[in-house]
Every structure is written in C-alpha cells, then in structure tokens.
Protein backbone atom coordinates (compact mmCIF):
# COMPACT_ATOMS: atom_id res chain seq x y z
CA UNK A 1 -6.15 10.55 22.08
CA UNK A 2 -4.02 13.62 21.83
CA UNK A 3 -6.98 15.81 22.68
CA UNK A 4 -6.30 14.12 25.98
CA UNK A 5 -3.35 14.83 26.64
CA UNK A 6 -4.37 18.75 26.41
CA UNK A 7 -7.22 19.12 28.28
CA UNK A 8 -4.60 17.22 31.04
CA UNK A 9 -2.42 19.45 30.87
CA UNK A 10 -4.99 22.30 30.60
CA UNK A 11 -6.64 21.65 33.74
CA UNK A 12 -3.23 21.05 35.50
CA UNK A 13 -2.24 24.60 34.68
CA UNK A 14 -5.67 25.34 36.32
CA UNK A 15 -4.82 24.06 39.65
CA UNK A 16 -1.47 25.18 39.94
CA UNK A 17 -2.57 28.92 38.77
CA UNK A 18 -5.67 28.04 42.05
CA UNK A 19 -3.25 26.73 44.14
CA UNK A 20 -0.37 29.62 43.67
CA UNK A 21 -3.05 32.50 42.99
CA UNK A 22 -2.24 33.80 46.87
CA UNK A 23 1.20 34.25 46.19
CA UNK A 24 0.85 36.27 43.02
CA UNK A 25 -1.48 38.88 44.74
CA UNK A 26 0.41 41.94 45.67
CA UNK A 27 -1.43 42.55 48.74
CA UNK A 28 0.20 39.08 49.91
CA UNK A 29 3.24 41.52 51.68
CA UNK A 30 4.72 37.96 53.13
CA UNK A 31 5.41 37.04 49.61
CA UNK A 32 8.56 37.51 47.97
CA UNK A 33 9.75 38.43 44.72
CA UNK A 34 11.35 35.09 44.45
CA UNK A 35 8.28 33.96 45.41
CA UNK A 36 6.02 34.69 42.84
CA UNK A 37 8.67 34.02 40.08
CA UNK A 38 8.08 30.53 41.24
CA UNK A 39 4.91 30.40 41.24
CA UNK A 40 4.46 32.04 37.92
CA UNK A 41 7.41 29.49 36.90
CA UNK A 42 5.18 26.03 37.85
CA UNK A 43 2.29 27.49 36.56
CA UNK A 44 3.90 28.07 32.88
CA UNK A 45 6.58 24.45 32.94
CA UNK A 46 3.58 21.89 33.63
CA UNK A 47 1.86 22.01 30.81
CA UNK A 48 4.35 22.88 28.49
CA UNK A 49 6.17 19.44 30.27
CA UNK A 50 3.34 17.76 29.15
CA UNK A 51 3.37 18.60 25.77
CA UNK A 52 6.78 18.38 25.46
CA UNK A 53 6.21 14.57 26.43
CA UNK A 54 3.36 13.74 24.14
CA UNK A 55 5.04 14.78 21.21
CA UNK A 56 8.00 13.20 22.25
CA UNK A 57 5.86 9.70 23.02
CA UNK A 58 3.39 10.24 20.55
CA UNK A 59 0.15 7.74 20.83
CA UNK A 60 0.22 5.32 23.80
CA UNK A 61 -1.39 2.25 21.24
CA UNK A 62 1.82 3.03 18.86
CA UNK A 63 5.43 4.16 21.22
CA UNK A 64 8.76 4.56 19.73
CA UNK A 65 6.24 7.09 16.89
CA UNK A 66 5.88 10.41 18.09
CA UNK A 67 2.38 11.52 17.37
CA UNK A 68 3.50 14.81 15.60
CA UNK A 69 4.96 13.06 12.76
CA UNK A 70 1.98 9.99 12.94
CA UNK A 71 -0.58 12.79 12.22
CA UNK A 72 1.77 14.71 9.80
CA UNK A 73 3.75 11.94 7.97
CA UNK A 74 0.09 10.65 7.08
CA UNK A 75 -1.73 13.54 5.54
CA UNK A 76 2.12 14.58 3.43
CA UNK A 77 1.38 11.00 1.99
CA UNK A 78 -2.40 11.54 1.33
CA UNK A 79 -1.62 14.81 -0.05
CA UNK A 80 1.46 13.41 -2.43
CA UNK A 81 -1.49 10.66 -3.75
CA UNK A 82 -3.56 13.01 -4.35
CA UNK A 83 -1.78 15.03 -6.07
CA UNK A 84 0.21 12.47 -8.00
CA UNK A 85 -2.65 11.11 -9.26
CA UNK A 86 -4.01 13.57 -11.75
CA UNK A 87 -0.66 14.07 -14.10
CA UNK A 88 -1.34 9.59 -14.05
CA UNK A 89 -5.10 9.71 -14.73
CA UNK A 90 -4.02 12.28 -18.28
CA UNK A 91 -0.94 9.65 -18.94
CA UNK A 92 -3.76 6.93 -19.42
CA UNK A 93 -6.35 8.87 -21.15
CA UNK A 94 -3.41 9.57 -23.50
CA UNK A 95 -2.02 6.17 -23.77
CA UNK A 96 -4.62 3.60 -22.25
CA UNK A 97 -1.81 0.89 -22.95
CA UNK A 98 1.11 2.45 -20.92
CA UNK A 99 1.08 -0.18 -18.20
CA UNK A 100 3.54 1.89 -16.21
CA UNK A 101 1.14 4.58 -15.54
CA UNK A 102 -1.84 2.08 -14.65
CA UNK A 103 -0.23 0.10 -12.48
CA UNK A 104 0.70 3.84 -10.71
CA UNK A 105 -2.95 4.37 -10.87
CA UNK A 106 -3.71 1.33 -9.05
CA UNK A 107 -0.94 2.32 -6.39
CA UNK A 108 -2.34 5.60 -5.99
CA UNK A 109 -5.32 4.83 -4.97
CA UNK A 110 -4.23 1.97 -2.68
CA UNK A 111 -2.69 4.18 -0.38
CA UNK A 112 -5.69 6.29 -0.46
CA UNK A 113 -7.87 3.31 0.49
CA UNK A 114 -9.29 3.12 -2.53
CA UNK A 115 -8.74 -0.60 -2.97
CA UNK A 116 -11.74 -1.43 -5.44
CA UNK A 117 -10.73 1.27 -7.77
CA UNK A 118 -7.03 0.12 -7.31
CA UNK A 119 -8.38 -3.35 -8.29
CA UNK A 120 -9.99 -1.76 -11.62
CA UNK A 121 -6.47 -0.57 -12.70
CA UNK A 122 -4.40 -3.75 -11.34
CA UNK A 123 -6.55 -5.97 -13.29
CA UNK A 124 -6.26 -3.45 -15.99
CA UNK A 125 -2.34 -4.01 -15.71
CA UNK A 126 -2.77 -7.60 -16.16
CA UNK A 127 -4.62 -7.63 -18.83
CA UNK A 128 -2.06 -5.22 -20.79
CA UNK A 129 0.77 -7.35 -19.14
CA UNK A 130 -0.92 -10.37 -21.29
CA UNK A 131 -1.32 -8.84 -24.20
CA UNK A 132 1.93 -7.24 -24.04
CA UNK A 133 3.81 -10.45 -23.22
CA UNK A 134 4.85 -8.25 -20.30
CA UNK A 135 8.04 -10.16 -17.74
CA UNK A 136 6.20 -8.65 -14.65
CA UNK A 137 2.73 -10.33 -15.25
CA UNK A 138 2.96 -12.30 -12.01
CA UNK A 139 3.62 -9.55 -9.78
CA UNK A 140 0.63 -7.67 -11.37
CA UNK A 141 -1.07 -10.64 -11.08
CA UNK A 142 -0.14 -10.99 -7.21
CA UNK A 143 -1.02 -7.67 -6.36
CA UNK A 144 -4.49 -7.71 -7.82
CA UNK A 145 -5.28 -10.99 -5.70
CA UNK A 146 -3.96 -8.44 -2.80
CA UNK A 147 -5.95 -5.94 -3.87
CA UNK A 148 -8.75 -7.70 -4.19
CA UNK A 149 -8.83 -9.44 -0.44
CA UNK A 150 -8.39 -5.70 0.98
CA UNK A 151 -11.44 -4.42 -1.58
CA UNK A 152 -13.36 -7.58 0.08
CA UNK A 153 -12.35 -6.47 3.82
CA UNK A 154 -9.69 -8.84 4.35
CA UNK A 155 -11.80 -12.01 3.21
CA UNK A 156 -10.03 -13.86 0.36
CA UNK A 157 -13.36 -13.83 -2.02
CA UNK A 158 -13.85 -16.40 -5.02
CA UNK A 159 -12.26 -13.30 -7.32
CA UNK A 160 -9.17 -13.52 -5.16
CA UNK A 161 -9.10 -17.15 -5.15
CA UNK A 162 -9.64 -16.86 -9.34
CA UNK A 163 -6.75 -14.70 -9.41
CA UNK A 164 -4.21 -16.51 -7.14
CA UNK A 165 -5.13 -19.61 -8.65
CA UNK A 166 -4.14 -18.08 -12.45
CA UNK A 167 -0.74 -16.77 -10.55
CA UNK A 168 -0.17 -20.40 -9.44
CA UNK A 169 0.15 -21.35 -13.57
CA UNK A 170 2.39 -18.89 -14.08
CA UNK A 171 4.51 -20.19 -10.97
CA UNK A 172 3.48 -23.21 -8.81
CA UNK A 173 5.38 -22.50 -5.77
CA UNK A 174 4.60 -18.86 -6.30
CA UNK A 175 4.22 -18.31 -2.14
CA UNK A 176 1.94 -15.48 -1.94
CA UNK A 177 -0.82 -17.12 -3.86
CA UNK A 178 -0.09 -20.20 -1.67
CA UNK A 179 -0.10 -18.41 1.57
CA UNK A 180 -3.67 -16.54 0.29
CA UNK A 181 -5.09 -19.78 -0.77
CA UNK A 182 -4.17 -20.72 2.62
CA UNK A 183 -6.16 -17.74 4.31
CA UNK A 184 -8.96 -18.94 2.70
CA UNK A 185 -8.91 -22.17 3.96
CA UNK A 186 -8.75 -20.67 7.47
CA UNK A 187 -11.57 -18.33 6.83
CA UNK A 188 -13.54 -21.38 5.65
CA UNK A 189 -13.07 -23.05 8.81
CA UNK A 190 -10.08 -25.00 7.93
CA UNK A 191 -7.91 -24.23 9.93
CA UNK A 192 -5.63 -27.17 10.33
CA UNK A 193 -5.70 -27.57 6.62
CA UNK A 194 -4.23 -23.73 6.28
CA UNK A 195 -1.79 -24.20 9.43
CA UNK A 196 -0.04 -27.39 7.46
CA UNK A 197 -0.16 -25.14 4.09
CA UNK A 198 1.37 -22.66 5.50
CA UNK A 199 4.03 -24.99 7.59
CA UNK A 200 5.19 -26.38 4.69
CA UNK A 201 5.68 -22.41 2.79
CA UNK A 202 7.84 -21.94 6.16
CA UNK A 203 10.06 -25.47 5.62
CA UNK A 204 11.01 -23.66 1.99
CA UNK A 205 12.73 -20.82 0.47
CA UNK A 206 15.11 -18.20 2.18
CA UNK A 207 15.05 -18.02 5.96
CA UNK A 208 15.15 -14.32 5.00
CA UNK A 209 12.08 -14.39 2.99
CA UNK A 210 10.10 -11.16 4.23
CA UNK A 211 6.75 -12.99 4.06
CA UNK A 212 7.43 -15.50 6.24
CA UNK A 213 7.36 -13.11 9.40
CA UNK A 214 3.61 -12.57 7.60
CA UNK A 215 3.08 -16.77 7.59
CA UNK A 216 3.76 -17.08 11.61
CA UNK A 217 1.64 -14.24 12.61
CA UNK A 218 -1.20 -15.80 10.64
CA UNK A 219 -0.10 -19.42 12.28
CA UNK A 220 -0.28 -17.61 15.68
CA UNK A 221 -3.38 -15.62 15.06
CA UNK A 222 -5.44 -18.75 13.39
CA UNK A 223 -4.50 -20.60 16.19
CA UNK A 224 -5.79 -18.55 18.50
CA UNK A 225 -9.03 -18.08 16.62
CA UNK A 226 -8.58 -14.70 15.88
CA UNK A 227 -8.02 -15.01 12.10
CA UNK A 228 -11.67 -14.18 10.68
CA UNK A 229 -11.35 -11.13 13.01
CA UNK A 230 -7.51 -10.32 12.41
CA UNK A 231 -6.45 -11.39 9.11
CA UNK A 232 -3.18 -11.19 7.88
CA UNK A 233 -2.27 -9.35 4.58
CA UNK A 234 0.93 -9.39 3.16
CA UNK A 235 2.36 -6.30 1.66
C-alpha cells in the first residue's frame, strides 16, 4: 500500500512542475522573482506533504500505527528471533533437559511463524515439565494446544483436542482449554452447542479476565457465520 502513496505523490509533483514550468522559464519576462519562488515552492511541499502524512497515518487497514514503525517494529522483532535463537538452540544441545531454554525455543519460533516447530519444543516442555514434576505444566500444556491450532491453520485438530482435554485433568475449569474445546464444536458445526459453552466461561471468573474480550468476539463472529473463516485464537 505504501508504494501507493509514492507514486501519488510522484505524479502530483509531475503536474505541478507541468503546470508551473511557464513560470520558471526565464524568457517568461512577466514573471517575477517572487514568482518562480512559488512555483518552485508547490512543486517541492506536495509531495513531501504527502509523505509527511503517510508516515504520520501509516496503513489505511491499521490507523492510529504509523506505517514507518509497522514495517520497522516488525523486521527489529524478526531480527531479535533470529538472532536469539542460536545462543537457545546450543543451551539445549548442552542440556536437552533445561526446560527454560525449550520452552524459549518454542517461543522463538512462534513469533517467526514457525508454529509446527514451536509445537516440537512445547510438547518437548511438557514432557520435561512431567518428568520434572514441573508447577508450570499446565501453562506448557495450554500453549502447546495453542500452538498446535495455529500449526493446523486455526482449526482445533484431534491433537489439540488431545492436549486440551489432558489440561482439563490438571484443572477442570481451566478456561482456555474450555473455550478451545468450544471452537471445535463451532468448527464442527455446532454452533449453538459452542455459543452456550462459551456463555457459561463468560457467567464465571473475573470480569477482568483478558480472555473473555477473546470469548465475545468468537460469540459475535460464530454467530455471524464467520468462525470457520475467522477463528479466534487466544494469546
């Protein structure tokens, strides 16, 4: 889109430069000095008004962000990822049971959109977190059922379900595996079945609960029968 924006303001510098090109010739004796500083003026603040503006706006599809730091902010993080992730990747090969540096691993390369390979070292997590009688074993747990709906493109798969089910022993009212349990449902074609699931996650817990902003969107979006297209993860 921004490419837009500059062949906009390109060709408007074009037309004014057409337009004012008389007044800039010397043999235009009429023509003031004032004149042409004006000229030479309009033809230099339009397009440089126009980029001032986009980077100010940014992207049309995302305002309040200016696009400068969209484009930047996003390639300092794939660069940090990338670079983070080799001092990890020795860590493990130099302690294979450090869960610390695995479940980094599977972080890593979730925010490179690597989500099967995050999967790998998520469920790798758990399985230390087991064996290590590890307190954290349910949010590993939870985020490898996460990981493993965005590995699957969104749809909550029977590994998913496996997972969220085996978080639900842990913790019954545990309401991320019950909202993803719920997704499936939905993605099933029951969708009244996952709109009551979910209305009852709503009637509990904190009012501040930051997953319930995630359980109405997925209300409003199943209800308008968007949610096989437009599924709703929650971070």
């Amino acid at each position: 889109m921004w490419h837009l924006y500059v062949v906009i303001a390109m060709l408007t510098a074009g037309v004014i430069v057409k337009l004012t090109g008389p007044l800039l010739k010397r043999e235009a004796h009429a023509v003031t000095r004032a004149d042409r500083r004006l000229a030479l003026g309009l033809s230099c603040l339009v397009p440089a008004a126009a980029l001032v503006i986009y980077l100010s706006t940014g992207r049309p599809d995302l305002p309040g962000m200016p696009a400068i730091f969209l484009e930047a902010g996003a390639l300092m993080m794939r660069q940090e990822a990338l670079l983070a992730r080799r001092p990890f990747e020795t860590l493990v090969k130099i302690n294979p049971d450090s869960i610390g540096a695995v479940v980094k691993l599977a972080d890593i390369n979730q925010r490179l959109g690597r989500f099967a390979e995050a999967a790998k070292f998520m469920q790798r997590a758990v399985t230390l977190a087991q064996e290590q009688g590890d307190i954290y074993l349910r949010i590993y747990a939870e985020n490898l059922g996460r990981l493993q709906v965005l590995a699957n493109g969104g749809t909550v798969g029977p590994d998913a379900l496996g997972t969220f089910a085996y978080v639900r022993t842990l913790k019954d009212v545990d309401p991320i595996a019950r909202y993803y349990q719920a997704l499936a449902k939905a993605q099933r074609g029951d969708t009244e079945g996952a709109i009551a699931d979910w209305n009852d996650l709503l009637s509990e817990g904190s009012t501040m609960a930051y997953w319930k902003e995630y359980v109405r969107q997925a209300i409003a979006v199943t209800k308008a029968g968007k949610i096989g297209q437009q599924p709703i993860n929650i971070p």
